[in-house]
N, C-alpha and C. Protein backbone atom coordinates (compact mmCIF):
# COMPACT_ATOMS: atom_id res chain seq x y z
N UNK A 1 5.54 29.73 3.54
CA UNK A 1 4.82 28.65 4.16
C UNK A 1 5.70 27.99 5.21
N UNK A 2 5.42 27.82 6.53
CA UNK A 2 5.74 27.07 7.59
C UNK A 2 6.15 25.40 7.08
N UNK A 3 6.80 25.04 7.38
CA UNK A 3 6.70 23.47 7.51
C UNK A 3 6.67 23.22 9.04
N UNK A 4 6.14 23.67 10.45
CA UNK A 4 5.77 22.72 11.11
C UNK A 4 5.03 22.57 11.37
N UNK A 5 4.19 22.71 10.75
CA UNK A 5 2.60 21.92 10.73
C UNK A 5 1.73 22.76 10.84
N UNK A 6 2.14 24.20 11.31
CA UNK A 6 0.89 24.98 11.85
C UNK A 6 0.12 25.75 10.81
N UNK A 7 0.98 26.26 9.56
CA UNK A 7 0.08 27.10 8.56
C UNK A 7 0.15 26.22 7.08
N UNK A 8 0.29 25.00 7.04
CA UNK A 8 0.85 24.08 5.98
C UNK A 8 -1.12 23.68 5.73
N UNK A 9 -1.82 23.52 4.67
CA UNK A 9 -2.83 22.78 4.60
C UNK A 9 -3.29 21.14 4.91
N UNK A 10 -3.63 20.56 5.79
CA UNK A 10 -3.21 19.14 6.42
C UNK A 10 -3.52 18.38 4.91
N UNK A 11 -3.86 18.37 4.03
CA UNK A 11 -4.03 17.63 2.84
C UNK A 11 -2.89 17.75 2.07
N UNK A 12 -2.14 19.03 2.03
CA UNK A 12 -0.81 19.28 1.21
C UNK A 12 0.26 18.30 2.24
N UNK A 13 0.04 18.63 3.52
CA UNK A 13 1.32 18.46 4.12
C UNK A 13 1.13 16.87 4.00
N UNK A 14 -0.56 16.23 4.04
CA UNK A 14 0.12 14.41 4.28
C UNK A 14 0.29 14.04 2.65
N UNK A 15 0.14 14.55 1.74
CA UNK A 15 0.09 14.22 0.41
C UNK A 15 1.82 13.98 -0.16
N UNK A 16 2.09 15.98 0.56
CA UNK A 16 4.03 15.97 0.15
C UNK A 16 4.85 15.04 1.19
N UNK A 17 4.56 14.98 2.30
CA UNK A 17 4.91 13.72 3.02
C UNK A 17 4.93 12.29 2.79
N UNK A 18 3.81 12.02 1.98
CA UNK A 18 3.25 10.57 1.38
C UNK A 18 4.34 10.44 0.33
N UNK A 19 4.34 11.57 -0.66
CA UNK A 19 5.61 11.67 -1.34
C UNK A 19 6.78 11.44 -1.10
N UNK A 20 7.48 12.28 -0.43
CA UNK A 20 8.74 12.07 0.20
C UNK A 20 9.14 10.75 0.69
N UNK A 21 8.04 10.18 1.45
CA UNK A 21 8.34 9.17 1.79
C UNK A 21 8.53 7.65 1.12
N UNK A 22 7.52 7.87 0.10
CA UNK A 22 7.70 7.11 -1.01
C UNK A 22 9.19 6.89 -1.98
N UNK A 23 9.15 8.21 -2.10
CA UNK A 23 10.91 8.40 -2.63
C UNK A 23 12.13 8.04 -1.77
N UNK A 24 11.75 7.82 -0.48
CA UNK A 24 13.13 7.86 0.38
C UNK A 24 12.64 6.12 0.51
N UNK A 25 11.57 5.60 0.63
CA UNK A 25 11.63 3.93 0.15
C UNK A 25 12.29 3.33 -1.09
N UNK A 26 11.63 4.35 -2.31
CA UNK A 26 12.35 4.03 -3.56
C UNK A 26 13.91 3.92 -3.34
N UNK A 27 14.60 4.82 -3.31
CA UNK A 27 15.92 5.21 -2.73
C UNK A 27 16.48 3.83 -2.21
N UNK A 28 15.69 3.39 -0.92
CA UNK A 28 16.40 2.88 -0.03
C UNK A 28 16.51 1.23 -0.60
N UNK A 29 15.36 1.04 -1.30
CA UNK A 29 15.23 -0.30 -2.26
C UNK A 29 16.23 -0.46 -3.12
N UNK A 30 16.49 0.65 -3.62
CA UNK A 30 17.73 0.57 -4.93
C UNK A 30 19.08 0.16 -4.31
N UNK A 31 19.04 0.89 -2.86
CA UNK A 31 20.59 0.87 -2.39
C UNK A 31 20.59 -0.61 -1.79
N UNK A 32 19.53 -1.39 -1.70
CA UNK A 32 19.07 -2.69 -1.20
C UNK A 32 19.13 -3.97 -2.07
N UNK A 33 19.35 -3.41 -3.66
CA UNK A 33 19.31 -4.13 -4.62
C UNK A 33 17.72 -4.24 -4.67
N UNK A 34 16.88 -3.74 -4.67
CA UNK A 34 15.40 -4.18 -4.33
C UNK A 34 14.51 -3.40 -5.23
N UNK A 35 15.52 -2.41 -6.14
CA UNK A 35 14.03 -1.65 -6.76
C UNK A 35 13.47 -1.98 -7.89
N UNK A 36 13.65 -3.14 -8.11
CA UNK A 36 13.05 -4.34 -9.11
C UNK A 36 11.36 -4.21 -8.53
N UNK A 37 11.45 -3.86 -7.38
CA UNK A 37 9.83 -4.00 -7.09
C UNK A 37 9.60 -2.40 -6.51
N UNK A 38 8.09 -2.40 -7.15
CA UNK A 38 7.11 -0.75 -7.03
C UNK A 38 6.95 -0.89 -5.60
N UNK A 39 6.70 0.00 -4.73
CA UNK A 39 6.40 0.28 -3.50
C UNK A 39 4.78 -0.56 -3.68
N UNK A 40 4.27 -0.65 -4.47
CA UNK A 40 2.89 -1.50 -4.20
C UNK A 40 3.21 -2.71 -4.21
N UNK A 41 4.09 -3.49 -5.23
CA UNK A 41 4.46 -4.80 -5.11
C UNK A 41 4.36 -5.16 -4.12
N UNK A 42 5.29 -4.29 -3.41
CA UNK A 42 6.17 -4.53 -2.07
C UNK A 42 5.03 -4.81 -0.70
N UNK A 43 4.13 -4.25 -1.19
CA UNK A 43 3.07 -3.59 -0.37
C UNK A 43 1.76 -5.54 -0.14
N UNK A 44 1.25 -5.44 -1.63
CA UNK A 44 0.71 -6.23 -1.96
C UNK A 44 1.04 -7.35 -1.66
N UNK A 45 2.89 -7.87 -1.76
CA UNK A 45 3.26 -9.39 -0.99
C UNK A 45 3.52 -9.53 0.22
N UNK A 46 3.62 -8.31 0.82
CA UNK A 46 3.67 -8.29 2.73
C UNK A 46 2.41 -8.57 2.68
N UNK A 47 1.19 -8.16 2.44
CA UNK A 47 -0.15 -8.32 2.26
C UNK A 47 -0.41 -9.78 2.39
N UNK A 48 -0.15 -10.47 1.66
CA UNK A 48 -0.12 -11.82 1.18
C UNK A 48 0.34 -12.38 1.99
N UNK A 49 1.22 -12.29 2.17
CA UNK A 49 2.51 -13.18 3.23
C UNK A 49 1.54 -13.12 4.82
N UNK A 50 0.95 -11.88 5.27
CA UNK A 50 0.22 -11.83 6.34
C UNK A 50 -0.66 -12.11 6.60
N UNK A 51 -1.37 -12.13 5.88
CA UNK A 51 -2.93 -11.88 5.73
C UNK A 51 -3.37 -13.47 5.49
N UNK A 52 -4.27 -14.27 7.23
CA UNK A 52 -4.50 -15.29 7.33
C UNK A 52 -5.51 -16.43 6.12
N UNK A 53 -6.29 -15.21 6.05
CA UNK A 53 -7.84 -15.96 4.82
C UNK A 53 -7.45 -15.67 3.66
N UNK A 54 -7.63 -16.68 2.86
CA UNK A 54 -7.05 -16.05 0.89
C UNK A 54 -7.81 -15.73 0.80
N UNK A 55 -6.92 -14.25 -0.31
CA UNK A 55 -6.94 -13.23 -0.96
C UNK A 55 -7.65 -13.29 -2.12
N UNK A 56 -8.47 -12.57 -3.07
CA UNK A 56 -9.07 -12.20 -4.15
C UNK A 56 -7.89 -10.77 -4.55
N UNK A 57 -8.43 -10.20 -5.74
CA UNK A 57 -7.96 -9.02 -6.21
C UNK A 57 -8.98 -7.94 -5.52
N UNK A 58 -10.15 -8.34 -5.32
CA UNK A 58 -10.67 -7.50 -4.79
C UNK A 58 -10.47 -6.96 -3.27
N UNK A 59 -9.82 -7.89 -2.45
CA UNK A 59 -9.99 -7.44 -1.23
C UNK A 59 -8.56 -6.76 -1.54
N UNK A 60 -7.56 -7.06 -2.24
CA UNK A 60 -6.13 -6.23 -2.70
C UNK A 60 -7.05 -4.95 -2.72
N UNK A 61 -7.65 -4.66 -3.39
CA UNK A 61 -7.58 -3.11 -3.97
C UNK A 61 -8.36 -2.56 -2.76
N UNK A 62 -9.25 -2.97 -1.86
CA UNK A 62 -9.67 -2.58 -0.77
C UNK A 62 -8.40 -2.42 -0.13
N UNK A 63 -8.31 -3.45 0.21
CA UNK A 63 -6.84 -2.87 1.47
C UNK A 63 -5.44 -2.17 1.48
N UNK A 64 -5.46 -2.33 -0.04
CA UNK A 64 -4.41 -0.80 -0.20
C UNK A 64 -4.72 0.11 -1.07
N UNK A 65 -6.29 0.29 -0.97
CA UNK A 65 -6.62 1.39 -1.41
C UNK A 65 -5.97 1.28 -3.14
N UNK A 66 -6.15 0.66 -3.92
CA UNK A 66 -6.05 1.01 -5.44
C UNK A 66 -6.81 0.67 -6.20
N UNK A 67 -6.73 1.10 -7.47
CA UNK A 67 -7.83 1.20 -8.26
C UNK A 67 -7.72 -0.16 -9.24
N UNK A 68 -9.32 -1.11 -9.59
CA UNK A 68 -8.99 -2.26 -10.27
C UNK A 68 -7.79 -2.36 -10.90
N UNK A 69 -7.78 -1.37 -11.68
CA UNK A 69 -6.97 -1.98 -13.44
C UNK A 69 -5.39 -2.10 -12.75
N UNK A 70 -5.28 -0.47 -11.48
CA UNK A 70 -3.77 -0.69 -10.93
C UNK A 70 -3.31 -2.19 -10.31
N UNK A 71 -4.62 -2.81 -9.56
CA UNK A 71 -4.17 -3.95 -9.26
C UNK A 71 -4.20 -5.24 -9.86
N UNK A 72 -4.72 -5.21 -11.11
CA UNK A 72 -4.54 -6.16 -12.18
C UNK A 72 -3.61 -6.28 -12.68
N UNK A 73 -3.17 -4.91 -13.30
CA UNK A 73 -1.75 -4.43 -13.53
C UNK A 73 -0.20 -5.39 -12.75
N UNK A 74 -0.75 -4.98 -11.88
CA UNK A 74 -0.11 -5.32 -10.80
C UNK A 74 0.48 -6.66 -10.44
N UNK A 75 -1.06 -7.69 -10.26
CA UNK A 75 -1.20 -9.03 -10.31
C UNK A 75 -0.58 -9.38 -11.30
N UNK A 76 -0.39 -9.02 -12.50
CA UNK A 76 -0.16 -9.40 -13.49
C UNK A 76 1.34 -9.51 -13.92
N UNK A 77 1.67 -8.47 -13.70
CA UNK A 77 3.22 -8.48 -13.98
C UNK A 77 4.05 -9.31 -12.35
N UNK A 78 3.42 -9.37 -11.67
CA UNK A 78 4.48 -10.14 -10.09
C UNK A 78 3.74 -11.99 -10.80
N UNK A 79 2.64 -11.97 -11.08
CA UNK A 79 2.43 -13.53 -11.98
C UNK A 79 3.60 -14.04 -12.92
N UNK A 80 3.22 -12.73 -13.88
CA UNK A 80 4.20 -13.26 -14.81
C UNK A 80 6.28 -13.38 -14.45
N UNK A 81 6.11 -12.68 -13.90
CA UNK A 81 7.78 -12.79 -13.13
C UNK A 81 8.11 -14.07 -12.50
N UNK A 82 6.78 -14.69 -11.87
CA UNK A 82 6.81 -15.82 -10.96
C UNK A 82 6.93 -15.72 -9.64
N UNK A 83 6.22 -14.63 -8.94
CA UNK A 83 5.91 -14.12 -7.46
C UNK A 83 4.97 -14.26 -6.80
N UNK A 84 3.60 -14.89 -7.97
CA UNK A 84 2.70 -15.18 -7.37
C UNK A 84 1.87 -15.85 -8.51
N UNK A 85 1.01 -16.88 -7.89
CA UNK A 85 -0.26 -17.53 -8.83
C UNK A 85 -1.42 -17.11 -8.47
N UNK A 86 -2.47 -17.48 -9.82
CA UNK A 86 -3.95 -16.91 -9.06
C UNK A 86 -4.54 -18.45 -9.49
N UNK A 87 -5.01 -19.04 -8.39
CA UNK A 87 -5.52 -20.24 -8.27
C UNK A 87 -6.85 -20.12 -8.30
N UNK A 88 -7.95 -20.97 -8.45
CA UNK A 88 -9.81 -20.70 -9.07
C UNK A 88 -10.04 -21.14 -7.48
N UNK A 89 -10.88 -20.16 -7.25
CA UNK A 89 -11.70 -20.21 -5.52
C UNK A 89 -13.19 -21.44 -5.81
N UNK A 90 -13.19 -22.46 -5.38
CA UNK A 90 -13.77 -23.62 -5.48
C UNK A 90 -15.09 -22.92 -4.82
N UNK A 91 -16.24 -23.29 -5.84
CA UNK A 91 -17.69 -22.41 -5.74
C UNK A 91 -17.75 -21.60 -6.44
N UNK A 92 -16.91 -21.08 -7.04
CA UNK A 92 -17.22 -19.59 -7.45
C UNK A 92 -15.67 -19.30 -8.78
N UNK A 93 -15.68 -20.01 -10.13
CA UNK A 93 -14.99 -19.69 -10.87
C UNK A 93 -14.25 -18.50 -11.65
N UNK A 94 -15.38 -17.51 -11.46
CA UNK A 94 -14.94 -16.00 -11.88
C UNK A 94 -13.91 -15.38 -10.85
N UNK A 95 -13.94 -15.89 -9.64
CA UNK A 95 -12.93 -15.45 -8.68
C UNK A 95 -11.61 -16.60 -8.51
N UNK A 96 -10.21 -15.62 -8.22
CA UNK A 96 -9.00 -16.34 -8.23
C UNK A 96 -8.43 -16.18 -6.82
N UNK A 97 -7.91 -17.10 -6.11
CA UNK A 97 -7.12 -16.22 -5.21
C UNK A 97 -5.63 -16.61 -5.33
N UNK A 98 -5.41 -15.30 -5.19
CA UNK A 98 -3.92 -14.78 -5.12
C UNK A 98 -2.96 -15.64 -4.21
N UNK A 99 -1.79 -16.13 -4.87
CA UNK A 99 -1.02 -16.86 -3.73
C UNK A 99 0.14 -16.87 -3.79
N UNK A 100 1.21 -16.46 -3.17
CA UNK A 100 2.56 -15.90 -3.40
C UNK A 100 3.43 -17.52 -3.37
N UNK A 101 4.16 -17.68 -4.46
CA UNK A 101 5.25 -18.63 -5.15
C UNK A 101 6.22 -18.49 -3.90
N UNK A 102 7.29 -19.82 -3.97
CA UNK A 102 8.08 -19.46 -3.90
C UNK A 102 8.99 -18.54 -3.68
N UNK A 103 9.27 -18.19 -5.00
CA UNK A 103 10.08 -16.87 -5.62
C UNK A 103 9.35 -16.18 -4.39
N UNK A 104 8.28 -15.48 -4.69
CA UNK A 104 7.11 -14.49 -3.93
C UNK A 104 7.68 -14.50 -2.48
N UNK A 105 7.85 -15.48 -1.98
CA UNK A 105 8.02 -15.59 -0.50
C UNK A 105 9.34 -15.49 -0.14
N UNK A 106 10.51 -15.54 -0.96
CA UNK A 106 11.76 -15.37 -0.63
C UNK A 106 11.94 -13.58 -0.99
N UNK A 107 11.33 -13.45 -2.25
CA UNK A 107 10.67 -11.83 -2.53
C UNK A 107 10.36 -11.20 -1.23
N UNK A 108 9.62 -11.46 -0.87
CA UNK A 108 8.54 -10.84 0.07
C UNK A 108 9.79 -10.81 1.67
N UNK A 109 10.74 -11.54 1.72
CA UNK A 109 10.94 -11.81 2.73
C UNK A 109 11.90 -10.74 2.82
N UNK A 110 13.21 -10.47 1.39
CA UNK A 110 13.68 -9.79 1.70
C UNK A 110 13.27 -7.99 1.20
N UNK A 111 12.11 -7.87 0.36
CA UNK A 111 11.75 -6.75 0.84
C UNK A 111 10.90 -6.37 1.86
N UNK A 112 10.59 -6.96 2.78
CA UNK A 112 10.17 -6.95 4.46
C UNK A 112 10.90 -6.42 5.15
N UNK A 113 12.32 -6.68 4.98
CA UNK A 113 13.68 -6.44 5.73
C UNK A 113 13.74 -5.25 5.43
N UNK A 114 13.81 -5.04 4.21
CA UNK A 114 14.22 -3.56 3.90
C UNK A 114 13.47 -2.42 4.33
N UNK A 115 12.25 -2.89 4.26
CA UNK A 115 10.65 -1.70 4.64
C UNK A 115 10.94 -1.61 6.25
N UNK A 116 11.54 -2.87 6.77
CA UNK A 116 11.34 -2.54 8.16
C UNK A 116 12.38 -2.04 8.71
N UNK A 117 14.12 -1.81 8.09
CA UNK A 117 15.28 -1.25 8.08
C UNK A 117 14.63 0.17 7.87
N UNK A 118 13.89 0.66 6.80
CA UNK A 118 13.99 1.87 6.26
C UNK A 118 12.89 2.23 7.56
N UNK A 119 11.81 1.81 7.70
CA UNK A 119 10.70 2.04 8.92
C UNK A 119 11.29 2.39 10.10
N UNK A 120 12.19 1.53 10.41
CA UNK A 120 13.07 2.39 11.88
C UNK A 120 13.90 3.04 11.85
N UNK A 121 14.45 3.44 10.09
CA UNK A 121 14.92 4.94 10.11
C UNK A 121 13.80 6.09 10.19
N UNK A 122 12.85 6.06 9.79
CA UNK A 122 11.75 6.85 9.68
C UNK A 122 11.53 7.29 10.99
N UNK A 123 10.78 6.11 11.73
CA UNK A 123 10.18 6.10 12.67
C UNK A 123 11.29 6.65 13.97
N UNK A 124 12.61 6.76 14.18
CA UNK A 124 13.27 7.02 15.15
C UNK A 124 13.14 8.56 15.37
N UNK A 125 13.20 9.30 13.56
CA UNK A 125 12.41 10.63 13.92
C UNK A 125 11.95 11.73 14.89
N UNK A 126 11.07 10.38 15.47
CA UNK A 126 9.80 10.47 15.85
C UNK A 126 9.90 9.48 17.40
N UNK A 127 9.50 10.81 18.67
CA UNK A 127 9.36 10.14 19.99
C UNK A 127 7.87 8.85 20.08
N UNK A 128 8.61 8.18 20.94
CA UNK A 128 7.25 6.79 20.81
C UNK A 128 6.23 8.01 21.23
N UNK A 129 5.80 8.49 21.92
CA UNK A 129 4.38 9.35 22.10
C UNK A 129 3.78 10.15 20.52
N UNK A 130 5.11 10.62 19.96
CA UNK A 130 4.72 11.00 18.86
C UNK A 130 4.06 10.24 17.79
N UNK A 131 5.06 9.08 17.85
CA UNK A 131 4.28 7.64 16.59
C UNK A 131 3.11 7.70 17.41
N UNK A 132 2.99 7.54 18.45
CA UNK A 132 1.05 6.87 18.55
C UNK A 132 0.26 7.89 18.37
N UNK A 133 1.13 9.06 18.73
CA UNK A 133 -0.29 10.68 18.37
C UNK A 133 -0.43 10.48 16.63
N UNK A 134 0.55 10.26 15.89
CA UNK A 134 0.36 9.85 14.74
C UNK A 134 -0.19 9.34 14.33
N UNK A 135 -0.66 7.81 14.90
CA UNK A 135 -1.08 7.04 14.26
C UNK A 135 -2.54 7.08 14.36
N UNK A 136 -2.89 7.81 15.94
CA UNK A 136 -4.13 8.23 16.33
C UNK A 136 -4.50 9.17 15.43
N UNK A 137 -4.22 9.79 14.86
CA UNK A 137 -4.67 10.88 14.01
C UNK A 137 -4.50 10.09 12.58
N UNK A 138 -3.71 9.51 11.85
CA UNK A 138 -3.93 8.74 10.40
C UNK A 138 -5.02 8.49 10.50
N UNK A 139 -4.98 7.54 12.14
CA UNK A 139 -6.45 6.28 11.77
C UNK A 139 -7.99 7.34 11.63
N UNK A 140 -7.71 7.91 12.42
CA UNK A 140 -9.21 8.86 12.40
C UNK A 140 -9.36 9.85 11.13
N UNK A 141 -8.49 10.10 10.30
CA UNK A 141 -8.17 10.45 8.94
C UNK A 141 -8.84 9.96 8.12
N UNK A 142 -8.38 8.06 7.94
CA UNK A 142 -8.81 7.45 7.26
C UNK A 142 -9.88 6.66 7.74
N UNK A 143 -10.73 6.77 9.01
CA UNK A 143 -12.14 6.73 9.51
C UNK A 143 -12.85 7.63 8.93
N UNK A 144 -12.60 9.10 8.48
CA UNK A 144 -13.14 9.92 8.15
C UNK A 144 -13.70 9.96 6.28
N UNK A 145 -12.39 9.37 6.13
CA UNK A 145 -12.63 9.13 4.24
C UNK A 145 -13.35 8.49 3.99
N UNK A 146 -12.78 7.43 4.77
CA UNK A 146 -13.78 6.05 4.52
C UNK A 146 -15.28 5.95 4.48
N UNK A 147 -15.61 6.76 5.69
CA UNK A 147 -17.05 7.37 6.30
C UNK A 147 -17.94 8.38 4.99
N UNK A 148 -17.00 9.23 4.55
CA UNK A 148 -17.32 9.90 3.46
C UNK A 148 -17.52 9.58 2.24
N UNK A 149 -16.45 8.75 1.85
CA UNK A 149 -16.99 7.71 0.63
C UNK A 149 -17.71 7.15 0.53
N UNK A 150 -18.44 6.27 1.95
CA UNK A 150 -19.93 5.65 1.48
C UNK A 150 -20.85 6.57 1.19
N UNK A 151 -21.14 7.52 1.73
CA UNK A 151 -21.93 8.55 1.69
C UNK A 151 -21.87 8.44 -0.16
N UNK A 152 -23.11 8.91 -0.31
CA UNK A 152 -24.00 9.26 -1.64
C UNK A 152 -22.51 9.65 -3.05
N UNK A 153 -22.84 10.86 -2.95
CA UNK A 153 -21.96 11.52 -4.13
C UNK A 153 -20.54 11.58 -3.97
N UNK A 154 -19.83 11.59 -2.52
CA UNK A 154 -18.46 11.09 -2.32
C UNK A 154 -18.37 9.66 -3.14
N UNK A 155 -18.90 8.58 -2.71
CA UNK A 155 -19.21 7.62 -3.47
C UNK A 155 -19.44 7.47 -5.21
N UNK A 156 -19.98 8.36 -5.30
CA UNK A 156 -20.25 8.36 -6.93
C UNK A 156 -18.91 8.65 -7.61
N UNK A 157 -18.37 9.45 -7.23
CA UNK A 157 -16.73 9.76 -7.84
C UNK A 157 -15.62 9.14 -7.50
N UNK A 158 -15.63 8.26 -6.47
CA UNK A 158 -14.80 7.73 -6.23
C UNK A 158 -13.98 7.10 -6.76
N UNK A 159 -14.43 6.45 -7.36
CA UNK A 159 -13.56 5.24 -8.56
C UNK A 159 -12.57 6.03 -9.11
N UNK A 160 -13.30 7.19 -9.80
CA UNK A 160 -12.26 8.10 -10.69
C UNK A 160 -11.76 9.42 -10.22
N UNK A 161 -11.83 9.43 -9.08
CA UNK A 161 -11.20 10.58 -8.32
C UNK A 161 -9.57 10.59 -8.26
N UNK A 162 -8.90 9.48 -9.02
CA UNK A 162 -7.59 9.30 -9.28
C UNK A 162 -7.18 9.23 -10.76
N UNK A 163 -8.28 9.53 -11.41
CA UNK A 163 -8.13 9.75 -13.03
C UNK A 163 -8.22 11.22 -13.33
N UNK A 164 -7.16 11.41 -13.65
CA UNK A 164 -7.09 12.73 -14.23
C UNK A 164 -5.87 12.89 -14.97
N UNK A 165 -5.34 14.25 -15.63
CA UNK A 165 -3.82 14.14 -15.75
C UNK A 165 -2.98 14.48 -14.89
């Protein structure tokens, strides 16, 4: 099998890539003092920290793509650490929104640093024409999933299309 792209299956190659890359974050967190937090943590309080309108759990699992229980999970253990509170959304009691502590924001600040240290090792890789052919092609990737998942029976499996062994 080729690795440059030409006889590789584009689902294997962004999947073992997604991989790799995940591991060379893990990696780079540890050597950062930082791997106290999951690449979603990490993910979820940049989220927070950016993201102008408060947050629910639900729009979490929309926007990074995970599944309820992962982001309950989730919520749950950066709560209990003291990284974040879930405060009652006034109107509507069954919903909380998410709001990063303190702690959370000094958290968040210095694994920011690190994602964006390790990001311009990544990214140097890679000629600026290349990052945007890249990114032009992710986005229309994930235009395409997205598009497919509403659809009928893509839709029907979805939820558990990440449950398996």
């Amino acid at each position: 099998m080729s690795w440059d792209g030409t006889e590789v299956p584009i689902g294997y190659l962004i999947a073992t890539t997604s991989r790799a890359l995940k591991h060379y974050f893990f990696v780079f967190r540890r050597q950062m003092d930082l791997d106290e937090f999951s690449f979603p943590a990490g993910q979820l309080m940049m989220l927070l920290e950016q993201e102008p309108a408060p947050m629910c759990q639900r729009d979490i699992e929309k926007a990074l793509h995970m599944s309820k229980s992962s982001v309950t999970g989730l919520v749950k253990a950066l709560e209990r650490e003291g990284y974040l509170s879930r405060n009652p959304v006034p109107g509507d009691a069954r919903l909380k929104r998410l709001v990063l502590t303190e702690k959370g924001h000094r958290a968040n600040r210095l694994c920011e640093q690190s994602f964006q240290e390790g990001e311009r090792n990544v990214a140097d890789v890679l000629t600026e024409q290349e990052r945007r052919e890249l990114q032009r092609i992710c986005g229309k990737l994930q235009n395409f999933v997205q598009d497919r998942l509403k659809e009928g029976s893509y839709a029907e499996n979805a939820d558990g299309a990440d449950k398996r062994i």
